[in-house]
Protein backbone atom coordinates (compact mmCIF):
# COMPACT_ATOMS: atom_id res chain seq x y z
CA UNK A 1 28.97 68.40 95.23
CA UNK A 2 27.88 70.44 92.58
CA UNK A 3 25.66 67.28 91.09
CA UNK A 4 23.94 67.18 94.56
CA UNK A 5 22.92 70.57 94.46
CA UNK A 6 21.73 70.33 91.10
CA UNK A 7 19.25 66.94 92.12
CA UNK A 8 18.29 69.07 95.19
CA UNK A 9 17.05 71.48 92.64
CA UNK A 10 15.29 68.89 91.44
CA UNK A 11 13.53 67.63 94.46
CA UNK A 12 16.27 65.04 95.22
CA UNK A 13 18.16 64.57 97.99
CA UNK A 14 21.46 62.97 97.39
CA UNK A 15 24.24 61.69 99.18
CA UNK A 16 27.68 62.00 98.95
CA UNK A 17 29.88 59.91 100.11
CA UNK A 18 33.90 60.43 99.86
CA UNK A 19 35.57 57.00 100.17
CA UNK A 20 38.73 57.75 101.10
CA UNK A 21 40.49 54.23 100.09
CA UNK A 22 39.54 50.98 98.01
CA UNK A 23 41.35 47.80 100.27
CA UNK A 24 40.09 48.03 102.66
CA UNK A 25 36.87 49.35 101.35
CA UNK A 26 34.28 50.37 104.12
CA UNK A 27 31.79 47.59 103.24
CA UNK A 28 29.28 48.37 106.33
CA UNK A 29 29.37 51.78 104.75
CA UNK A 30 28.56 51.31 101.59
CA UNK A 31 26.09 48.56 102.34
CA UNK A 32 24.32 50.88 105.02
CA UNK A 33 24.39 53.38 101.86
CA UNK A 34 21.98 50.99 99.53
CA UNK A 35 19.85 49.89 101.97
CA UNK A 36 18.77 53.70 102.66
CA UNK A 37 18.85 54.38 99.36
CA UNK A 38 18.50 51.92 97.02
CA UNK A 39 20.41 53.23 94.77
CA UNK A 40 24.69 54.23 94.31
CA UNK A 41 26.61 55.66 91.90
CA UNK A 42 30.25 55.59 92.09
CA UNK A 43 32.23 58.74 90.35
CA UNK A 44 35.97 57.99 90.18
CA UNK A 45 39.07 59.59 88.55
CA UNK A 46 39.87 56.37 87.77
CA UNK A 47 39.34 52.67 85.40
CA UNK A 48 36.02 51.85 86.65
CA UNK A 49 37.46 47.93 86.55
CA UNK A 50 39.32 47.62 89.67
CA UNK A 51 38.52 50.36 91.10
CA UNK A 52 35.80 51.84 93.08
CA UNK A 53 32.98 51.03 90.82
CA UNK A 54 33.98 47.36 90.79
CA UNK A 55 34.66 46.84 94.64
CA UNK A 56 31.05 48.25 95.35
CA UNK A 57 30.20 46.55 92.86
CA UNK A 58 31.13 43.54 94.25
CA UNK A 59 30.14 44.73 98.01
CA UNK A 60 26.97 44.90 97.10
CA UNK A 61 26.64 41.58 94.97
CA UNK A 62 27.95 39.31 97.88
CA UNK A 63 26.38 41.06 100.60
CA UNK A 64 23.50 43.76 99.54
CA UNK A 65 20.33 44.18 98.86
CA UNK A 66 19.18 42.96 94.84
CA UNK A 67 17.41 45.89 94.64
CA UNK A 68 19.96 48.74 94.67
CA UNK A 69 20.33 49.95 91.33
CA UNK A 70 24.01 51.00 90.80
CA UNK A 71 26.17 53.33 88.11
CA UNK A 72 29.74 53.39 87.65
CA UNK A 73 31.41 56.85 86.39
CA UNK A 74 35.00 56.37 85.60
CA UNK A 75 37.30 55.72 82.30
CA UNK A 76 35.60 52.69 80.85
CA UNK A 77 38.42 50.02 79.78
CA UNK A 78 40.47 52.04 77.96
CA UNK A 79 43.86 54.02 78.39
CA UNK A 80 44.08 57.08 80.52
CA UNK A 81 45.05 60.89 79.16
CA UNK A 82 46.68 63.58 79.91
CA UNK A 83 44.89 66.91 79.96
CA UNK A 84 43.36 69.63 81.11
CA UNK A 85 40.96 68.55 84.01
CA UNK A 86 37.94 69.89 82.25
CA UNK A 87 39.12 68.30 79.10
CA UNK A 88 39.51 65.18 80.72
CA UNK A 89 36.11 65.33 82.69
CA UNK A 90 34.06 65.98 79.30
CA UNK A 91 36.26 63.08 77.80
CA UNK A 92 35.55 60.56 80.18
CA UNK A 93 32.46 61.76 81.26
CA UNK A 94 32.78 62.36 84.74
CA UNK A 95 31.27 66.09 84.75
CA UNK A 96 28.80 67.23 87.73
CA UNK A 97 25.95 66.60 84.61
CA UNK A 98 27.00 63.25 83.49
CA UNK A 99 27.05 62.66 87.67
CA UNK A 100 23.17 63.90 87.48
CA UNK A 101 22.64 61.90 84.17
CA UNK A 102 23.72 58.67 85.89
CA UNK A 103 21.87 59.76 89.29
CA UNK A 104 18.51 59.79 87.69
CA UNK A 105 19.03 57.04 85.87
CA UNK A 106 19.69 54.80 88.55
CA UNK A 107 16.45 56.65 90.45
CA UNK A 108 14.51 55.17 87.38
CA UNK A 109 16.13 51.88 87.33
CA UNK A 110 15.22 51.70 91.23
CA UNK A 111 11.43 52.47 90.69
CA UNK A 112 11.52 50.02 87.90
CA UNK A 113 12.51 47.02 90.45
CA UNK A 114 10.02 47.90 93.19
């Protein structure tokens, strides 16, 4: 939430989106999410392979549109830690900036394909 605001203060409106599970993933959802937008990026507390970066991932490569530009955000193939939850956010990059980072670079990515 507090990456949203900080895009609105930017001039960008952003939407979040909680998905509440994985299986079964609400495909018409997320699909109905990059054709309005274009663009998705998935923040998880989680592996980003096999979780909620790779099943949107996947939505969107048998069923969505080329065009949307997507960003995981998520621990990137490598062990979990234990920590303090800012700790961990820095550590694995999943603060409201790196969320802001990854939103404008997917905004960039999507004006590069149109």
């Amino acid at each position: 939430m507090k990456a949203a605001e900080t895009l609105e203060n930017q001039g960008i409106s952003a939407r979040v989106v909680d998905i509440f599970t994985i299986k079964p993933l609400d495909e018409e959802l997320v699909l109905r999410c990059a054709k309005e937008t274009g663009a998705i990026v998935t923040a998880e507390n989680h592996s980003v392979l096999n979780g909620l970066g790779a099943a949107v991932a996947r939505t969107l490569a048998l069923n969505g549109p080329l065009s949307c530009a997507l960003s995981m955000i998520g621990s990137q193939d490598e062990f979990g830690e234990v920590g303090p939850q800012s700790y961990l956010a820095q550590r694995f990059g999943m603060t409201a900036e790196n969320i802001v980072e990854n939103a404008l670079e997917v905004i960039r990515r999507k004006g590069a394909s149109l």
